[in-house]
PDB file of N, CA and C in Angstrom:
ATOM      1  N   UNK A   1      12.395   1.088 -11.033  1.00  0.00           N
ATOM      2  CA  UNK A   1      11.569  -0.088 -10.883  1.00  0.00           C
ATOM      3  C   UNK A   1      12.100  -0.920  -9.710  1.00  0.00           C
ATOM      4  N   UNK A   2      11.702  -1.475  -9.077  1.00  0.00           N
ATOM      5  CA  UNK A   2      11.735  -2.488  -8.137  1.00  0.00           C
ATOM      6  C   UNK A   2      12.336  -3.643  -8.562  1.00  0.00           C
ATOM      7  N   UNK A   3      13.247  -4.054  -7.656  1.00  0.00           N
ATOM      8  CA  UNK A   3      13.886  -5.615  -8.026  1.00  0.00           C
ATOM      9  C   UNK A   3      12.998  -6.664  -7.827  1.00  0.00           C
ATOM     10  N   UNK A   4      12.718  -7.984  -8.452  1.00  0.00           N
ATOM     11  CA  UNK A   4      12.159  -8.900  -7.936  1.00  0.00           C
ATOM     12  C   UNK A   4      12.499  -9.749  -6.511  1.00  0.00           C
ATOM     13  N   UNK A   5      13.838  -9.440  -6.516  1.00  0.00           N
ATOM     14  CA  UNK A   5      14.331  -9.914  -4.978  1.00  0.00           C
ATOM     15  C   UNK A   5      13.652  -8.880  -4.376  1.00  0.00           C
ATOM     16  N   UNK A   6      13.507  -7.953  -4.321  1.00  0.00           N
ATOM     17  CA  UNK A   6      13.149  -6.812  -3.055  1.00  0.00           C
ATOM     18  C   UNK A   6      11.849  -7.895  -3.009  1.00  0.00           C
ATOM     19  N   UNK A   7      10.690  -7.340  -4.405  1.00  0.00           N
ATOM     20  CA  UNK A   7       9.273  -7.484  -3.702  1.00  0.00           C
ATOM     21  C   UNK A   7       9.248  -8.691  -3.267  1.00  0.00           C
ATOM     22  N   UNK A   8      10.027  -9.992  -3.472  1.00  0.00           N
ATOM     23  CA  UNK A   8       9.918 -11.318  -2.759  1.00  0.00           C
ATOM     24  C   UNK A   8      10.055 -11.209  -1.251  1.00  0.00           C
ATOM     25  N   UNK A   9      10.965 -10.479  -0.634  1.00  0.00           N
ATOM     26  CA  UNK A   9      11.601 -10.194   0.532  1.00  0.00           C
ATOM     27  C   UNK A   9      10.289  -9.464   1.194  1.00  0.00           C
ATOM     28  N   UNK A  10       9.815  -7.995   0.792  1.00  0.00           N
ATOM     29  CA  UNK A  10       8.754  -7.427   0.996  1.00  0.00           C
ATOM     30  C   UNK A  10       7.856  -8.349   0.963  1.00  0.00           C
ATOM     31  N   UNK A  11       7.166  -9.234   0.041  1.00  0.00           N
ATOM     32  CA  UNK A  11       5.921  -9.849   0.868  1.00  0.00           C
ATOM     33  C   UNK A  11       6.178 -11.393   1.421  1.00  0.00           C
ATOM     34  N   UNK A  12       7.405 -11.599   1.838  1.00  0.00           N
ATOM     35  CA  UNK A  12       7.444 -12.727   2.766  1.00  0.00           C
ATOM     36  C   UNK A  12       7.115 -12.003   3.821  1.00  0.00           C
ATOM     37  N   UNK A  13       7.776 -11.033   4.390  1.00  0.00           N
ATOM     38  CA  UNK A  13       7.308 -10.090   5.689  1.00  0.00           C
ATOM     39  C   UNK A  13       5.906  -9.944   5.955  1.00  0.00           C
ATOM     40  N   UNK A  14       4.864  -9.843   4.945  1.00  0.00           N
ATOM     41  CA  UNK A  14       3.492  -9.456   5.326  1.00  0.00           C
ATOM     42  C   UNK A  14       2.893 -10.665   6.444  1.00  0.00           C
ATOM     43  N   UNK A  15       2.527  -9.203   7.226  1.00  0.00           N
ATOM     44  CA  UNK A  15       1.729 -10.237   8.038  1.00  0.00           C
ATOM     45  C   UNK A  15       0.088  -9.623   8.144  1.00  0.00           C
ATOM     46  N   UNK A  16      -0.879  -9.836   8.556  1.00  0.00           N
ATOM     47  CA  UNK A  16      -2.286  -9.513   8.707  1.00  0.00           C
ATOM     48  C   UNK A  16      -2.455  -8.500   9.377  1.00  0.00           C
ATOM     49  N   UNK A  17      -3.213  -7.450   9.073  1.00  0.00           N
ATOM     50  CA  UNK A  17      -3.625  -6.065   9.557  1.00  0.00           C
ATOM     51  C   UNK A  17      -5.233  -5.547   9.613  1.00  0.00           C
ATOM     52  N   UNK A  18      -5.511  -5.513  10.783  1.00  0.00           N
ATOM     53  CA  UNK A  18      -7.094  -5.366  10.330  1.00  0.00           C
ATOM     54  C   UNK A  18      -7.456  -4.083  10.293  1.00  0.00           C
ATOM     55  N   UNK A  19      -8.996  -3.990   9.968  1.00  0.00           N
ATOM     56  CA  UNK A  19      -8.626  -2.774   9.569  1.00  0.00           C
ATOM     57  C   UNK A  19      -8.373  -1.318   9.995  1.00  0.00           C
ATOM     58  N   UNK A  20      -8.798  -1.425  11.239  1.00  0.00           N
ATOM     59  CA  UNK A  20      -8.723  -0.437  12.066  1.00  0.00           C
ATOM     60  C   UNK A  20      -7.029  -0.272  12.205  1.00  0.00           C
ATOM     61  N   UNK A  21      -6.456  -0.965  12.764  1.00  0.00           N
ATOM     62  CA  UNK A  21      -5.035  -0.871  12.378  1.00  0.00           C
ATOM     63  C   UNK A  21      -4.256  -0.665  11.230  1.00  0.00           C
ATOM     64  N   UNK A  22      -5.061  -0.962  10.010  1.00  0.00           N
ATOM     65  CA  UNK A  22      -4.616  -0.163   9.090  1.00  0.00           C
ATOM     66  C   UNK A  22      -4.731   1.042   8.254  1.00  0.00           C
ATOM     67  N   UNK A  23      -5.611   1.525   9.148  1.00  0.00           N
ATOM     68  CA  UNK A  23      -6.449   2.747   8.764  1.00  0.00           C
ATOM     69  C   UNK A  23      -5.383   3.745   9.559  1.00  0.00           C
ATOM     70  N   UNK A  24      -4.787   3.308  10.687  1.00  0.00           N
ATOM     71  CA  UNK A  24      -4.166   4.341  11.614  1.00  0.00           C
ATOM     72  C   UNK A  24      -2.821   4.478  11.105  1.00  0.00           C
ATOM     73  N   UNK A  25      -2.414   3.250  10.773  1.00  0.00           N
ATOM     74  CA  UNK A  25      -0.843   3.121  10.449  1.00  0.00           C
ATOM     75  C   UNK A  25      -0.736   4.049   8.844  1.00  0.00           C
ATOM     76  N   UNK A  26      -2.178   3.596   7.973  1.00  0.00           N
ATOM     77  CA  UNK A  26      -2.096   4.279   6.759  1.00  0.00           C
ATOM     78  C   UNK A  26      -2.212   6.280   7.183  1.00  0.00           C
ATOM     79  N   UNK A  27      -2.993   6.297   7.883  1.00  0.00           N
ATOM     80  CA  UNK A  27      -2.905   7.570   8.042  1.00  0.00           C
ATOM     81  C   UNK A  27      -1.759   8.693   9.326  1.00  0.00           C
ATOM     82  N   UNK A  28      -0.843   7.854   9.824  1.00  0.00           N
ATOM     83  CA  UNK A  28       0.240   8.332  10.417  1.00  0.00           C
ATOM     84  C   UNK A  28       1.301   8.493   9.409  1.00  0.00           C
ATOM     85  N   UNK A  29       0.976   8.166   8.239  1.00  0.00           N
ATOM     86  CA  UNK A  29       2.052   8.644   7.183  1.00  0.00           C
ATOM     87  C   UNK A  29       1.507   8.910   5.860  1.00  0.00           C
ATOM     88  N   UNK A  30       0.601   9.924   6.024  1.00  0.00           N
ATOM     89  CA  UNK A  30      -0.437  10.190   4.956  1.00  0.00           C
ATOM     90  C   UNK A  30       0.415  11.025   4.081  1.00  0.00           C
ATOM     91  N   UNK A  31       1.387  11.458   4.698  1.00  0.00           N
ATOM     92  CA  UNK A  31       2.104  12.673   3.568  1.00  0.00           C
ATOM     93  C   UNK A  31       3.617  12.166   3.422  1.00  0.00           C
ATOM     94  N   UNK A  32       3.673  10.947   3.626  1.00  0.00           N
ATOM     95  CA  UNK A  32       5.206   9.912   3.176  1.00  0.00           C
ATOM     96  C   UNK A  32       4.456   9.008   1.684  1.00  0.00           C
ATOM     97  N   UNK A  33       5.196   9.688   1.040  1.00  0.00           N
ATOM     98  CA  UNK A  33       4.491   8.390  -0.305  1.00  0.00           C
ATOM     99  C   UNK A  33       4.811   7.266  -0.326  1.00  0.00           C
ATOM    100  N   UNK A  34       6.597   7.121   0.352  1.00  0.00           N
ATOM    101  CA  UNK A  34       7.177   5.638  -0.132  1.00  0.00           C
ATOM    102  C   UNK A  34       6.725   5.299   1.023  1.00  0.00           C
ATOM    103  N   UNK A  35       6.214   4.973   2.502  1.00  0.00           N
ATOM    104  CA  UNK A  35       5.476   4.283   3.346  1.00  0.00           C
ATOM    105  C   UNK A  35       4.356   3.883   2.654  1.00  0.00           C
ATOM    106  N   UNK A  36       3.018   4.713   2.072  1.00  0.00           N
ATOM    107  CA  UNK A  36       1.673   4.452   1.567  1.00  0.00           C
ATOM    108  C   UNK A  36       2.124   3.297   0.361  1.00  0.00           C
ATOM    109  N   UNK A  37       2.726   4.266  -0.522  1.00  0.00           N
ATOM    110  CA  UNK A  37       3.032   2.809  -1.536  1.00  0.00           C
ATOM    111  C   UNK A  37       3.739   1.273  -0.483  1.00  0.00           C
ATOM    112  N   UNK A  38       4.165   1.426   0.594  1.00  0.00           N
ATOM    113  CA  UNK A  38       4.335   0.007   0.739  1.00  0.00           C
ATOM    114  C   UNK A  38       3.118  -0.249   1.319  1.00  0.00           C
ATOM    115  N   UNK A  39       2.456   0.658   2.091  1.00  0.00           N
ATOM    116  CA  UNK A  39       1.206  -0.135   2.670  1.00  0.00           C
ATOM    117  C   UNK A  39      -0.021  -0.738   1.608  1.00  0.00           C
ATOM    118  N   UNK A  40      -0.299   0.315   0.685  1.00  0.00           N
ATOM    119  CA  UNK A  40      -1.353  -0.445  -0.425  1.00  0.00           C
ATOM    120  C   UNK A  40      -0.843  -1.476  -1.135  1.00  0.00           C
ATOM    121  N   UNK A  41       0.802  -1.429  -1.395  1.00  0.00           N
ATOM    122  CA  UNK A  41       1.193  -2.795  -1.923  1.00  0.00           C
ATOM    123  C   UNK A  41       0.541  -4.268  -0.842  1.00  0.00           C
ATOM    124  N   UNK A  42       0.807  -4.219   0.390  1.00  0.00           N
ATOM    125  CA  UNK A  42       0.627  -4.576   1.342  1.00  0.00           C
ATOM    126  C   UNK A  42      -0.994  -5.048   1.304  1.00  0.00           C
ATOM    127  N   UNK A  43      -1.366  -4.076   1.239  1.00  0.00           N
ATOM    128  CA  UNK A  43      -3.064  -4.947   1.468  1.00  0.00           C
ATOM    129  C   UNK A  43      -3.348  -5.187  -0.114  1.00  0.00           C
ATOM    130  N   UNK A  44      -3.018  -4.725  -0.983  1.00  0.00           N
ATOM    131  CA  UNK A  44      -3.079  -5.277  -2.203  1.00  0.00           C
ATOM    132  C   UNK A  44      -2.478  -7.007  -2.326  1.00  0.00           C
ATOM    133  N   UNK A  45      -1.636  -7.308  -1.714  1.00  0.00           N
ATOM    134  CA  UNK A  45      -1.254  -8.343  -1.569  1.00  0.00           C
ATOM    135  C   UNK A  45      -1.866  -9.305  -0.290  1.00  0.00           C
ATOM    136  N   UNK A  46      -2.211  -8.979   0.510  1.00  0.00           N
ATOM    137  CA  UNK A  46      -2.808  -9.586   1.769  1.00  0.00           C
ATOM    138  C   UNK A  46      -4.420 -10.090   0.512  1.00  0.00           C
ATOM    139  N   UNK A  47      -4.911  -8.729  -0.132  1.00  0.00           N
ATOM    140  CA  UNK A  47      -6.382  -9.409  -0.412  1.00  0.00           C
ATOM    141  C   UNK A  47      -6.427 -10.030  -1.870  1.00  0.00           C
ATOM    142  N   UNK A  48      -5.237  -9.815  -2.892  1.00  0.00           N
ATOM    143  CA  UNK A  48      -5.465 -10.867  -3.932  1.00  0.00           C
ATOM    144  C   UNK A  48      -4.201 -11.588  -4.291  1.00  0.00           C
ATOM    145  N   UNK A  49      -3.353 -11.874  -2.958  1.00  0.00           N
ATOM    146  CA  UNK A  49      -1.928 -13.010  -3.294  1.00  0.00           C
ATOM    147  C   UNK A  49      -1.108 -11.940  -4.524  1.00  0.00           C
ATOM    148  N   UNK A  50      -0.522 -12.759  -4.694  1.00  0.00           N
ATOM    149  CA  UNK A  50       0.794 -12.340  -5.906  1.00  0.00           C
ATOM    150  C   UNK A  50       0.072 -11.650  -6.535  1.00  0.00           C
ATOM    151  N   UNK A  51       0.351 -10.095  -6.602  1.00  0.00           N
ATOM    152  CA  UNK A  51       0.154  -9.191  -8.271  1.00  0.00           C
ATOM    153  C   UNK A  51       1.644  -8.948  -9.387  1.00  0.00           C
ATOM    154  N   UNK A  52       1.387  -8.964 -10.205  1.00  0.00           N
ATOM    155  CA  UNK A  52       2.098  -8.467 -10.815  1.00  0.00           C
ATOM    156  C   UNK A  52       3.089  -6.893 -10.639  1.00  0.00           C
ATOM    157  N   UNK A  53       4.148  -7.386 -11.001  1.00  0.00           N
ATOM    158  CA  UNK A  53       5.337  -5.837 -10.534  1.00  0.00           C
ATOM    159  C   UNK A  53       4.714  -4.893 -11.559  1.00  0.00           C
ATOM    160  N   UNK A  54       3.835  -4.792 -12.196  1.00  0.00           N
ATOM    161  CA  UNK A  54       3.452  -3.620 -13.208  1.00  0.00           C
ATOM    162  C   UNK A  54       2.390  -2.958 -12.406  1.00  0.00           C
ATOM    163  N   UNK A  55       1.773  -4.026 -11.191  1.00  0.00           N
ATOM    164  CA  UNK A  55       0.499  -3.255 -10.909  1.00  0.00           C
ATOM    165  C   UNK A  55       0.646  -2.844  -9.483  1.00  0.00           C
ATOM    166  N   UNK A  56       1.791  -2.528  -8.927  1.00  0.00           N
ATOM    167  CA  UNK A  56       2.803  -2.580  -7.904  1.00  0.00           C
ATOM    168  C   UNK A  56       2.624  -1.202  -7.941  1.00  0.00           C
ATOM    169  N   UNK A  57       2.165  -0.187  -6.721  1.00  0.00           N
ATOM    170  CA  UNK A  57       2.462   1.710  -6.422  1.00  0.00           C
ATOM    171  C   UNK A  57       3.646   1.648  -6.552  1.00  0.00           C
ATOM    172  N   UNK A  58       3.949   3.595  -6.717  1.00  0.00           N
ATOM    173  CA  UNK A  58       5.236   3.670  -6.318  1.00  0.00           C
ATOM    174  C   UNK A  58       5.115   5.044  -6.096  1.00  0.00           C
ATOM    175  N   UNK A  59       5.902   5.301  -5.205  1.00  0.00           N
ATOM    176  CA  UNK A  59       5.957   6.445  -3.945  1.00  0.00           C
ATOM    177  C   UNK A  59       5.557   7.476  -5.612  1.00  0.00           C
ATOM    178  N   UNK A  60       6.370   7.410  -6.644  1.00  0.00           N
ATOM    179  CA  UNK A  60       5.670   8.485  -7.387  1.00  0.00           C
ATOM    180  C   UNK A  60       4.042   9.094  -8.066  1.00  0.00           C
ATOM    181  N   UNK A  61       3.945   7.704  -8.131  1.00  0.00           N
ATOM    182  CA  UNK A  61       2.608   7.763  -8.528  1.00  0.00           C
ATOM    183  C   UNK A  61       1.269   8.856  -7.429  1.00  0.00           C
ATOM    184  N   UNK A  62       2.060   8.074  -6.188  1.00  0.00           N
ATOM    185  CA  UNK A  62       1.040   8.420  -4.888  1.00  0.00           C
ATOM    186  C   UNK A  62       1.373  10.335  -4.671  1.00  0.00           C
ATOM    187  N   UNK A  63       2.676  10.644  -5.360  1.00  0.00           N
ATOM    188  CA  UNK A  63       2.748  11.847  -4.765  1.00  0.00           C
ATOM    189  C   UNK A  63       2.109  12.940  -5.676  1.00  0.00           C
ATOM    190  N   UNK A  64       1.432  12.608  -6.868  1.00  0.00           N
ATOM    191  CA  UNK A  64       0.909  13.305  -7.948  1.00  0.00           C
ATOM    192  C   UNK A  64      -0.730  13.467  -7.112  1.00  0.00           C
ATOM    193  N   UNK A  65      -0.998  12.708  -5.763  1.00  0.00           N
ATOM    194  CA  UNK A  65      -2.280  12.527  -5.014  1.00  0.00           C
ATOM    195  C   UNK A  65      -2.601  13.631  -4.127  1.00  0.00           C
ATOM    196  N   UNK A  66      -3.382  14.287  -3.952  1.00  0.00           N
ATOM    197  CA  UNK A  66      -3.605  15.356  -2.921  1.00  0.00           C
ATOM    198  C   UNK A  66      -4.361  14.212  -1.957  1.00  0.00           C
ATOM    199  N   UNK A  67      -4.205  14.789  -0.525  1.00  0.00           N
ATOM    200  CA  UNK A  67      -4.369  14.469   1.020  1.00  0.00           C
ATOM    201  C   UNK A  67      -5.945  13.797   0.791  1.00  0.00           C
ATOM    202  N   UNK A  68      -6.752  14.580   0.011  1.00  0.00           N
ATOM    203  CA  UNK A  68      -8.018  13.576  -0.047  1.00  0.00           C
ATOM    204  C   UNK A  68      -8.464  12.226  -0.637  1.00  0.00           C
ATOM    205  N   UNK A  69      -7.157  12.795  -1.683  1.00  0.00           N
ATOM    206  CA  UNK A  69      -7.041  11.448  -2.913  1.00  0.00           C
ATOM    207  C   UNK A  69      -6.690  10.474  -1.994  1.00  0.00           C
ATOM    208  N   UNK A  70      -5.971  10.901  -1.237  1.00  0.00           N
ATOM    209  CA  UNK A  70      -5.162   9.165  -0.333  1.00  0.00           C
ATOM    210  C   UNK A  70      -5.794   8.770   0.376  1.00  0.00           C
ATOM    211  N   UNK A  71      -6.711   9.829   1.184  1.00  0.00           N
ATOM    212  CA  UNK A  71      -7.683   8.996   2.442  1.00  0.00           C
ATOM    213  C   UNK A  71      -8.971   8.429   2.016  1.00  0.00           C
ATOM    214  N   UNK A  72      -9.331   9.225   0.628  1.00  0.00           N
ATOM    215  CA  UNK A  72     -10.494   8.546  -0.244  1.00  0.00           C
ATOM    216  C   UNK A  72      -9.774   7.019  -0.746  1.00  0.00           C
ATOM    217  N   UNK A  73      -8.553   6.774  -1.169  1.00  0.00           N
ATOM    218  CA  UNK A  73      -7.890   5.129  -1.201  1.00  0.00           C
ATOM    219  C   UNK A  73      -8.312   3.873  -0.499  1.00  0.00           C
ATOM    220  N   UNK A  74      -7.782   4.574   0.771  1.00  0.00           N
ATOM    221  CA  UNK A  74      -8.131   3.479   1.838  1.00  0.00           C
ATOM    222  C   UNK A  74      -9.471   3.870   2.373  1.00  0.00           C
ATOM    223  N   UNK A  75     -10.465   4.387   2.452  1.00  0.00           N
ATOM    224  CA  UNK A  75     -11.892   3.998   2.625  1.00  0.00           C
ATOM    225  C   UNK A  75     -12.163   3.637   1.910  1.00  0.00           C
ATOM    226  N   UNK A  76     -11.886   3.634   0.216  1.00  0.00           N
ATOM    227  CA  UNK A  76     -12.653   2.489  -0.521  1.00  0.00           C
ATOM    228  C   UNK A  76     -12.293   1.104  -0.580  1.00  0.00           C
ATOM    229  N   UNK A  77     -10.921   1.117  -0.542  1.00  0.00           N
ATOM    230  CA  UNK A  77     -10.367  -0.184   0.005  1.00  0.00           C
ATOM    231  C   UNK A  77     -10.729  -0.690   1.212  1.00  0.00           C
ATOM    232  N   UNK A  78     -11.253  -0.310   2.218  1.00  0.00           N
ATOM    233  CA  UNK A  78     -11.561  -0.696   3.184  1.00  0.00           C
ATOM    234  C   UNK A  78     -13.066  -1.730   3.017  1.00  0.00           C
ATOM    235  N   UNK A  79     -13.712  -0.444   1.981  1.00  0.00           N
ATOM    236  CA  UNK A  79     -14.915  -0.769   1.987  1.00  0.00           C
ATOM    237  C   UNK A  79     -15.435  -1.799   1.706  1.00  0.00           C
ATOM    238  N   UNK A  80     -14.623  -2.268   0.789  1.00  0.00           N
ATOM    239  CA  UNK A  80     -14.553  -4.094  -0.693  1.00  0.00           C
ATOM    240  C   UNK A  80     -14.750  -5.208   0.536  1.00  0.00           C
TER     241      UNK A  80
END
């Protein structure tokens, strides 16, 4: 599990990504899980502020995902 100091530290850092830029950055590391889990944490947090550490990815979750599962992610996220 994640420390609460980490994810505090992690989203003081966020800064704004649009989406084209995050479409590229998400898909230059389509087959790194612990990058993707920080990036959907990332826009998960950019579009509804503070979530809860339960509803927080984690590189494991994402790696149970085949290559379509992840790029089908962020086009629907994109899409909202």
């Amino acid at each position: 599990m994640i420390k609460r100091k980490k994810i505090k530290s992690f989203f003081s850092m966020v800064s704004y990504m649009d989406s084209h830029e995050t479409r590229r950055s998400y898909f230059n590391v389509i087959h790194d899980s612990i990058k993707l889990a920080r990036i959907r944490n990332k826009l998960l947090y950019e579009k509804h502020g503070n979530i809860p550490e339960y509803a927080l990815w984690i590189s494991e979750a994402i790696k149970d995902e085949d290559i379509e599962k992840r790029k089908m992610w962020i086009e629907e996220f994109i899409k909202e």
